[in-house]
PDB file of N, CA and C in Angstrom:
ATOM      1  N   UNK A   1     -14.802  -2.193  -6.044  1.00  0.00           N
ATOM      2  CA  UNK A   1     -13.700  -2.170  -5.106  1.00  0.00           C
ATOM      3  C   UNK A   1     -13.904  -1.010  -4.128  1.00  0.00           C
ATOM      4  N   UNK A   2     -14.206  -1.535  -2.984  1.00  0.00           N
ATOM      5  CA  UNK A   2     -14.148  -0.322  -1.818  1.00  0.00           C
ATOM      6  C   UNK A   2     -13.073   0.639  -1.460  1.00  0.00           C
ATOM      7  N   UNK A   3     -12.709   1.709  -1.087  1.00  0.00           N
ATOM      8  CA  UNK A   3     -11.593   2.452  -0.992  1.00  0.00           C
ATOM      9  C   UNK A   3     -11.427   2.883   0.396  1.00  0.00           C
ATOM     10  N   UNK A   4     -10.054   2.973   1.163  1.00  0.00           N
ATOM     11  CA  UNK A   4     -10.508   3.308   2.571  1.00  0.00           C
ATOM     12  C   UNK A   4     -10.340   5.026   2.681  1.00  0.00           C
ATOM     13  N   UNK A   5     -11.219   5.572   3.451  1.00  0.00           N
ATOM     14  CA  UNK A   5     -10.678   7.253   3.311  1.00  0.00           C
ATOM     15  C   UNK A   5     -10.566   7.557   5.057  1.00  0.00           C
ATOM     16  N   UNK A   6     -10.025   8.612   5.218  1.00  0.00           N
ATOM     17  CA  UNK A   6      -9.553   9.252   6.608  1.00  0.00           C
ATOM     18  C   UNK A   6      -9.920  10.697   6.646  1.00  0.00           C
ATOM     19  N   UNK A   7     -11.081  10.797   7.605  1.00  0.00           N
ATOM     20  CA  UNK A   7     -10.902  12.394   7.687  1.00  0.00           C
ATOM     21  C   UNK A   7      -9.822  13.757   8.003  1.00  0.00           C
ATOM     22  N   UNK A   8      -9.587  14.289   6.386  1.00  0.00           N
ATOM     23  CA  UNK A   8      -8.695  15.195   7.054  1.00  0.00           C
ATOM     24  C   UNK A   8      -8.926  16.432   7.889  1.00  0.00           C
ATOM     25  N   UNK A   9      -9.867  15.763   8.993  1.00  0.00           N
ATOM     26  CA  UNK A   9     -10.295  16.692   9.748  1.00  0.00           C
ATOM     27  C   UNK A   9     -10.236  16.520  11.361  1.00  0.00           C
ATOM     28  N   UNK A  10     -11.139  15.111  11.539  1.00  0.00           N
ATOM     29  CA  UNK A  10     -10.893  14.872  12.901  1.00  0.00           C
ATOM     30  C   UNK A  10     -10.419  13.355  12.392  1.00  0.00           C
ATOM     31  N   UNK A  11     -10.111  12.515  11.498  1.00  0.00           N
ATOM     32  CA  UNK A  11      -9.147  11.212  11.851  1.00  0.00           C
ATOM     33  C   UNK A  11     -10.551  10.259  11.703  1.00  0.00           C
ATOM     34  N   UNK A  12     -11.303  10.545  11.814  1.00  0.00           N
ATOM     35  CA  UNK A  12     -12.301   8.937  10.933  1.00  0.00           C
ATOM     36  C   UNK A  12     -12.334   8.550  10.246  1.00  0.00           C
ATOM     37  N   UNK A  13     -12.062   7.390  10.193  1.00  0.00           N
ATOM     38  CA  UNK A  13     -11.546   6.621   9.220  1.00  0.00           C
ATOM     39  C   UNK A  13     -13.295   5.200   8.730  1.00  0.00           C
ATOM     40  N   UNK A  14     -12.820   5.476   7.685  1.00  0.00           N
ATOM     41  CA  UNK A  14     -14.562   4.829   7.118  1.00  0.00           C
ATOM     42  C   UNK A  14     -14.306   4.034   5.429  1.00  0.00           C
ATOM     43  N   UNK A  15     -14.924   3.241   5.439  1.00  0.00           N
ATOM     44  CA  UNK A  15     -14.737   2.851   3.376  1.00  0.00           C
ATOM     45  C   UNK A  15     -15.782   3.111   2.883  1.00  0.00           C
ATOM     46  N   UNK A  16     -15.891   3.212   1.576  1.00  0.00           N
ATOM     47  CA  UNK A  16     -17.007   3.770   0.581  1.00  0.00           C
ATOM     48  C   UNK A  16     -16.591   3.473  -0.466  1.00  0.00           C
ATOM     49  N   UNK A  17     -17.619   2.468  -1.199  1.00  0.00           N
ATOM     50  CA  UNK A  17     -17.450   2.335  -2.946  1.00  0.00           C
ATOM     51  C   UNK A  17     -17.407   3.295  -3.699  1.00  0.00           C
ATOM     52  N   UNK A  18     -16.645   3.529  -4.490  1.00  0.00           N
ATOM     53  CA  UNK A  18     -17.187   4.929  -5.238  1.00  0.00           C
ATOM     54  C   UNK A  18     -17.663   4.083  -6.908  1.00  0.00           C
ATOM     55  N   UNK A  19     -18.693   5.168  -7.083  1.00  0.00           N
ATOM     56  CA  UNK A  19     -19.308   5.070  -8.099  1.00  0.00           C
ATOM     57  C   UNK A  19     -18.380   4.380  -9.835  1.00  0.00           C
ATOM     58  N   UNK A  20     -19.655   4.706 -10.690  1.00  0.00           N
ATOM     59  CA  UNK A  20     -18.607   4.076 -11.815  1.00  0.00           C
ATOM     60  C   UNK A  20     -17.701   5.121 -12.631  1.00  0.00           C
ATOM     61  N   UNK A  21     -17.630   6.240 -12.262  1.00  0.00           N
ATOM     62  CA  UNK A  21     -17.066   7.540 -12.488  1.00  0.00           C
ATOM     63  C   UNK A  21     -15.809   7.644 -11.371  1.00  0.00           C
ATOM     64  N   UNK A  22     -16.010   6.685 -10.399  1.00  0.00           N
ATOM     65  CA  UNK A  22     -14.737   6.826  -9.737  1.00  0.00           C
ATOM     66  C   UNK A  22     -14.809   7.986  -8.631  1.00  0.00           C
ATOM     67  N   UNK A  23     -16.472   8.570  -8.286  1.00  0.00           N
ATOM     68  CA  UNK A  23     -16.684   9.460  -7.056  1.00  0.00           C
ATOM     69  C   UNK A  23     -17.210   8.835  -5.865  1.00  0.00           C
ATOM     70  N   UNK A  24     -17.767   9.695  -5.353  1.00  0.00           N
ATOM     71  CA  UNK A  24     -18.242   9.195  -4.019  1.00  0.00           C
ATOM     72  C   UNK A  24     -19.723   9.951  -3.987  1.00  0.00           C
ATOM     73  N   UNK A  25     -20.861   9.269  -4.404  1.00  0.00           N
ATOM     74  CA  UNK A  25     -22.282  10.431  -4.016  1.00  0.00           C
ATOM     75  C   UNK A  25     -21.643  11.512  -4.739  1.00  0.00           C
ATOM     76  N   UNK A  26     -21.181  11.498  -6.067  1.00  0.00           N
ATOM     77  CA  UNK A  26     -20.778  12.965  -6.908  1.00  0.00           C
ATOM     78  C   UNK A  26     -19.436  13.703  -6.340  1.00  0.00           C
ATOM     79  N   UNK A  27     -18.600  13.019  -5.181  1.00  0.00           N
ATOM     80  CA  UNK A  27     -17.553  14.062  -4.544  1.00  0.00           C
ATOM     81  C   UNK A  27     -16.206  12.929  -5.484  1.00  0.00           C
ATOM     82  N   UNK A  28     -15.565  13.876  -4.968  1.00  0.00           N
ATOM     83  CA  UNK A  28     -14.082  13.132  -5.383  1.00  0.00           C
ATOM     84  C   UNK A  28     -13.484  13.034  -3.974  1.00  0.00           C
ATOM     85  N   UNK A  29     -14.049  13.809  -3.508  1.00  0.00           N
ATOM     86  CA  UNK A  29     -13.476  13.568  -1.671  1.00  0.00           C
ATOM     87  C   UNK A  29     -14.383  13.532  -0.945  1.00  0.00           C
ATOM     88  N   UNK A  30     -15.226  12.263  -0.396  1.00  0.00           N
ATOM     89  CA  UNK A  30     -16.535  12.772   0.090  1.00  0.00           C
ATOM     90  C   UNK A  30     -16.370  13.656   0.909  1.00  0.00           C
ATOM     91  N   UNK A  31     -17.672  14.124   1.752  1.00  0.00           N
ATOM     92  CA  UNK A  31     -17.585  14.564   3.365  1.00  0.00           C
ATOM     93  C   UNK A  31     -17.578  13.374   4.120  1.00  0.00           C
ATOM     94  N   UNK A  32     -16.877  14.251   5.841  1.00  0.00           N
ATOM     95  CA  UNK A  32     -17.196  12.840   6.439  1.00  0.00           C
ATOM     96  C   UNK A  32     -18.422  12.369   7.506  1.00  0.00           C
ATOM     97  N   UNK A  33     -18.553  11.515   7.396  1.00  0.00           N
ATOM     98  CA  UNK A  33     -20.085  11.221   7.886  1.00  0.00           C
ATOM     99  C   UNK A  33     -19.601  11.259   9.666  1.00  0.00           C
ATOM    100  N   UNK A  34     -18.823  11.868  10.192  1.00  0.00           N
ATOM    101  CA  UNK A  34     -18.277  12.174  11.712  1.00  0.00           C
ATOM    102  C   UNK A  34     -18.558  13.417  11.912  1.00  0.00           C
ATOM    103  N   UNK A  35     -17.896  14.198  11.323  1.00  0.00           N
ATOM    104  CA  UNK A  35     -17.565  15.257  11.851  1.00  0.00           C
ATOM    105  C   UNK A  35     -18.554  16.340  11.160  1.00  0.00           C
ATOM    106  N   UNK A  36     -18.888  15.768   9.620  1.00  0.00           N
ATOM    107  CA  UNK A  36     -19.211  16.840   8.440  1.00  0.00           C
ATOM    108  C   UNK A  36     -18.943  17.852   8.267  1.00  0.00           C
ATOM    109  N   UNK A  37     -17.684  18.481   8.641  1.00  0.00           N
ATOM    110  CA  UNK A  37     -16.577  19.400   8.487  1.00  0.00           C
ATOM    111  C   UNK A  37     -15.444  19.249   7.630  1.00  0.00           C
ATOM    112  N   UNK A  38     -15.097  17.782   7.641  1.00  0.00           N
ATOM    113  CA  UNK A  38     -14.096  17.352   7.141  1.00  0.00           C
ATOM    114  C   UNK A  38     -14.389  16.617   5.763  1.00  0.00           C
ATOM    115  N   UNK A  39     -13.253  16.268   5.109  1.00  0.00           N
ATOM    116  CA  UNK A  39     -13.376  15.499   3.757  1.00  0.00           C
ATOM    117  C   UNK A  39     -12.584  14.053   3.660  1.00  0.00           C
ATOM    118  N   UNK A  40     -13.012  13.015   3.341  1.00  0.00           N
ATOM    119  CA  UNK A  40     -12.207  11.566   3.347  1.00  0.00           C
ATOM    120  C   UNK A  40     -11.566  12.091   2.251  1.00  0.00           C
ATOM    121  N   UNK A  41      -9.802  11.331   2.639  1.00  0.00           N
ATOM    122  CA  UNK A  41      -8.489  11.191   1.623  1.00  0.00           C
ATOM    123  C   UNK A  41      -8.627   9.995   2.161  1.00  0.00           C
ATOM    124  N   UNK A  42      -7.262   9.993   0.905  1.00  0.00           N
ATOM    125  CA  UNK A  42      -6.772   8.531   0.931  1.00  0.00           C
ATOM    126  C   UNK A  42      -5.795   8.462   2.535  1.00  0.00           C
ATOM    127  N   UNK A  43      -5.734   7.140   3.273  1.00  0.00           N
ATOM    128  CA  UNK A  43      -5.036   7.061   4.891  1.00  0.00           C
ATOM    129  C   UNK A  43      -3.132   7.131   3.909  1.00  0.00           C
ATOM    130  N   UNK A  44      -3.246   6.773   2.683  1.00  0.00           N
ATOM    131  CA  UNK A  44      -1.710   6.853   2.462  1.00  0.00           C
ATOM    132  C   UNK A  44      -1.277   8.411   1.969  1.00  0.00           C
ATOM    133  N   UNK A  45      -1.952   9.220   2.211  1.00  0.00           N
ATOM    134  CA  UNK A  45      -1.408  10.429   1.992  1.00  0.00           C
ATOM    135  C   UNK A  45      -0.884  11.277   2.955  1.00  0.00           C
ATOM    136  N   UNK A  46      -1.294  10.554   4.146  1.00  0.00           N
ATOM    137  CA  UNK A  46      -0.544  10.984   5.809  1.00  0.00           C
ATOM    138  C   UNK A  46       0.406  10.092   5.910  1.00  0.00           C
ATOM    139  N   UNK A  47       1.359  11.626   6.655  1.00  0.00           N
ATOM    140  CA  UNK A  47       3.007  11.172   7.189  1.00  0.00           C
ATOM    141  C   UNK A  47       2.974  10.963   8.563  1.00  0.00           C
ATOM    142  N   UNK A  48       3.637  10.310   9.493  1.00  0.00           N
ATOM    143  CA  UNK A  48       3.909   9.832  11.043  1.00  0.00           C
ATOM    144  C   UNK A  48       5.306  10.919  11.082  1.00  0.00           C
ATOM    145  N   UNK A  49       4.921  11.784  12.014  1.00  0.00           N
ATOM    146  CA  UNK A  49       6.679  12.304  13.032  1.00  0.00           C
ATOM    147  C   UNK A  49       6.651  12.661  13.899  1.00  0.00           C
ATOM    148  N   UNK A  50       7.993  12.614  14.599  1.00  0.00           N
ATOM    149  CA  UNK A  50       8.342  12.380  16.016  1.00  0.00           C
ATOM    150  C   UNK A  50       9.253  13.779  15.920  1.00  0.00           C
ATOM    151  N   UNK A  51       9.001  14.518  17.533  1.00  0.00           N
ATOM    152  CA  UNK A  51       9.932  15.770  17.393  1.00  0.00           C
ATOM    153  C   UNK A  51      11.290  15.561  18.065  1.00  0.00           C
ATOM    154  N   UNK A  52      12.591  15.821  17.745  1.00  0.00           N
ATOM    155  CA  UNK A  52      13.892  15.737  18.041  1.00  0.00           C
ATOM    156  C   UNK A  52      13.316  16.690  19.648  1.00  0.00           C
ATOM    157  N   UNK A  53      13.123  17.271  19.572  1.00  0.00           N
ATOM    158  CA  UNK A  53      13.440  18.115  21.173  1.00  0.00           C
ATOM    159  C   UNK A  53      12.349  17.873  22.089  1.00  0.00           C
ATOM    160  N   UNK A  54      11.171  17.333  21.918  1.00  0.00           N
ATOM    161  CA  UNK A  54       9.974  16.818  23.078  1.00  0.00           C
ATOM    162  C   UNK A  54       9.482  15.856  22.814  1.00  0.00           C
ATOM    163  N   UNK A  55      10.128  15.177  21.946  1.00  0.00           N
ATOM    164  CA  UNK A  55       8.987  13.776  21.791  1.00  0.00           C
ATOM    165  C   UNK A  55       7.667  13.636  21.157  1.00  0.00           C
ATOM    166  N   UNK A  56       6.768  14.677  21.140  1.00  0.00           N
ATOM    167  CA  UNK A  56       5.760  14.279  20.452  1.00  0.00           C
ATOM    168  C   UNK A  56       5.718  14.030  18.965  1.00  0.00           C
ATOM    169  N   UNK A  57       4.460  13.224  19.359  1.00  0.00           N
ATOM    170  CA  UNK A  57       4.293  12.147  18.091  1.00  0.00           C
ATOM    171  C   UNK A  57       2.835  12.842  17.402  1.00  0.00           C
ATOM    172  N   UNK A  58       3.427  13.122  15.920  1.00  0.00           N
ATOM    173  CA  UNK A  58       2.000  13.761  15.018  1.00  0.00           C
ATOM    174  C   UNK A  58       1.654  12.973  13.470  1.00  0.00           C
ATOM    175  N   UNK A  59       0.822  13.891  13.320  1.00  0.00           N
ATOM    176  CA  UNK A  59       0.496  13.081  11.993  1.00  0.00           C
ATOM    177  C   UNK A  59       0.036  14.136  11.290  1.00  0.00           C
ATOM    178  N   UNK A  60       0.214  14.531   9.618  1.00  0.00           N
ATOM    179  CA  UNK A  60       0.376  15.342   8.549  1.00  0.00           C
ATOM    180  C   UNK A  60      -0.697  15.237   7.608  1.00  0.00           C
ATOM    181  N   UNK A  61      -1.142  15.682   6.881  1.00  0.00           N
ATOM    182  CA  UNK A  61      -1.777  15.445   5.514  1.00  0.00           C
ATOM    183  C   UNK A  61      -1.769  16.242   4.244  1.00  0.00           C
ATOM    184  N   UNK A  62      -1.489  15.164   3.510  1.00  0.00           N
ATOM    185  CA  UNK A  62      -0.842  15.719   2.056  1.00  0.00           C
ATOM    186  C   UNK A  62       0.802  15.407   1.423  1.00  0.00           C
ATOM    187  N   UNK A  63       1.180  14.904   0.652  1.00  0.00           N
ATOM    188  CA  UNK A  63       2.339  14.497   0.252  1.00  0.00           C
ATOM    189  C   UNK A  63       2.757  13.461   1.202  1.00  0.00           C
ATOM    190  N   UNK A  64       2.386  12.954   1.497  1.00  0.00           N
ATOM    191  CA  UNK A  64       3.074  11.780   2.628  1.00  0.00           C
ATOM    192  C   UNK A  64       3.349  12.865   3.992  1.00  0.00           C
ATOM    193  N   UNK A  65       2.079  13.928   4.508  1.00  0.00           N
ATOM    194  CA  UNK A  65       2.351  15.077   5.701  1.00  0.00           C
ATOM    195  C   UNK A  65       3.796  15.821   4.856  1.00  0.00           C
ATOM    196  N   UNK A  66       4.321  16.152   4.600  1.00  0.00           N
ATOM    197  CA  UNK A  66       5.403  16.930   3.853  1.00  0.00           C
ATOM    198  C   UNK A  66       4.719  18.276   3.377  1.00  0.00           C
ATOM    199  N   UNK A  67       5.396  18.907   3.577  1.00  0.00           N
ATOM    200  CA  UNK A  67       4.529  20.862   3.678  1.00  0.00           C
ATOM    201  C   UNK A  67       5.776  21.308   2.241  1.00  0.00           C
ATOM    202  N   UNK A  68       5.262  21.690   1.137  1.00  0.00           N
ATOM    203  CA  UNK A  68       6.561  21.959  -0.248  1.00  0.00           C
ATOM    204  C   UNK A  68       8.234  20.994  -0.144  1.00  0.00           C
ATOM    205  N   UNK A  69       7.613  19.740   0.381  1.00  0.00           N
ATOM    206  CA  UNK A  69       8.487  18.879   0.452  1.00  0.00           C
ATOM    207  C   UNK A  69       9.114  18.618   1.244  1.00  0.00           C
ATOM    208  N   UNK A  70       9.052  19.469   2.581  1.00  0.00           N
ATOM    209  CA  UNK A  70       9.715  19.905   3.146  1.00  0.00           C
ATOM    210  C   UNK A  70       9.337  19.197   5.329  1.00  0.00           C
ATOM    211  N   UNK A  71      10.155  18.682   5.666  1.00  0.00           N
ATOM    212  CA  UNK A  71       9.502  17.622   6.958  1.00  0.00           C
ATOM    213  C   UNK A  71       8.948  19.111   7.854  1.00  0.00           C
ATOM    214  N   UNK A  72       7.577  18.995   8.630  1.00  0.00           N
ATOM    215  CA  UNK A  72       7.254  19.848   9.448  1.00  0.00           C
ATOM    216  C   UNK A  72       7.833  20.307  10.373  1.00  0.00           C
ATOM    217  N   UNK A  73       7.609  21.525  11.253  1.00  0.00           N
ATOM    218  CA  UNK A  73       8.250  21.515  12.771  1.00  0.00           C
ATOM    219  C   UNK A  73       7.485  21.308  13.819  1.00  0.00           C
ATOM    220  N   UNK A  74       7.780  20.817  14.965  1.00  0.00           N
ATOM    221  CA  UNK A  74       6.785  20.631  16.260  1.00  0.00           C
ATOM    222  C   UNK A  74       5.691  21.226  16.141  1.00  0.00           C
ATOM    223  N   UNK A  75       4.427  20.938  16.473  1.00  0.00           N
ATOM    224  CA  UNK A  75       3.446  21.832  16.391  1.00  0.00           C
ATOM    225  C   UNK A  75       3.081  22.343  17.964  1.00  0.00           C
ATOM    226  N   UNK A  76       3.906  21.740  18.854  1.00  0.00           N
ATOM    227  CA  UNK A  76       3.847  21.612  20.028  1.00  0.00           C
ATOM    228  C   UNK A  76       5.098  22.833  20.870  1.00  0.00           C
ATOM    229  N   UNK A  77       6.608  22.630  20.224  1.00  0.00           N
ATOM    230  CA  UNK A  77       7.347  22.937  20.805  1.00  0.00           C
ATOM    231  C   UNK A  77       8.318  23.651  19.631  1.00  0.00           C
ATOM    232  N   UNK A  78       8.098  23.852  18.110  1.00  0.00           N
ATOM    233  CA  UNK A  78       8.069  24.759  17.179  1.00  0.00           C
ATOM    234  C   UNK A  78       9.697  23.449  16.805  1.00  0.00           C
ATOM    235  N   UNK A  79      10.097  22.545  17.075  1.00  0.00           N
ATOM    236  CA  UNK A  79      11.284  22.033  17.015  1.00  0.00           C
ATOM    237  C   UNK A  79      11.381  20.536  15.923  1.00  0.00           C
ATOM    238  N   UNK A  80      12.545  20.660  15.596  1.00  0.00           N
ATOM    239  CA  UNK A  80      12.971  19.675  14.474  1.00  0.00           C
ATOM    240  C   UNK A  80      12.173  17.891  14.784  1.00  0.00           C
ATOM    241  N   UNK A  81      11.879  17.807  13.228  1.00  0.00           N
ATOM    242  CA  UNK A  81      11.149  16.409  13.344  1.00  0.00           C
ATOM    243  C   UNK A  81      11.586  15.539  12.580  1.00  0.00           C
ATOM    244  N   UNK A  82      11.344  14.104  12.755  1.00  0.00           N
ATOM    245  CA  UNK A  82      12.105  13.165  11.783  1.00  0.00           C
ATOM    246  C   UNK A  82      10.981  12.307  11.679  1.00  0.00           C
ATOM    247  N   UNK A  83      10.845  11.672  10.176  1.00  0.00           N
ATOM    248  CA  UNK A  83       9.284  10.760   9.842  1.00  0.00           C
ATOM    249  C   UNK A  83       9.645   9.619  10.719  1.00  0.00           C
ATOM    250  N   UNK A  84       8.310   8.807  11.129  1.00  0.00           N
ATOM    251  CA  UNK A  84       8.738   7.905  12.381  1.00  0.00           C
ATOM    252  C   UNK A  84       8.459   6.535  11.244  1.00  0.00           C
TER     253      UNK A  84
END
């Protein structure tokens, strides 16, 4: 069964079988074959939000993007966000 992963680095998105141990070439997160800076996660571990005071639209990684549970602030305009 192939798995899809997303760089949590620059956003390439790629699939890879993982082995019968359940890795990837020995990783549990490969690298990514884009950037090779970054590491493939799973694409369902990123959150979508939109900022209450400018509009922009981002994207998170880890807990569904959630920082100690907690929804981010603008990264743009430091202001309140709601998951889109």
């Amino acid at each position: 069964m192939k798995k899809d992963l997303i760089c949590n680095e620059c956003g390439h998105e790629w699939t890879m079988k993982p082995d019968k141990d359940g890795l990837f070439n020995g990783y549990g997160c490969p690298p990514c074959p884009s950037c090779y800076s970054g590491c493939g996660v799973s694409p369902n571990d990123y959150g979508d939000f939109k900022c209450l005071w400018c509009g922009h639209e981002f994207r998170r990684y880890g807990n569904g993007g959630l920082h100690l549970g907690m929804i981010p602030k603008c990264p743009d305009c430091s202001g309140p966000c709601d998951e889109v």
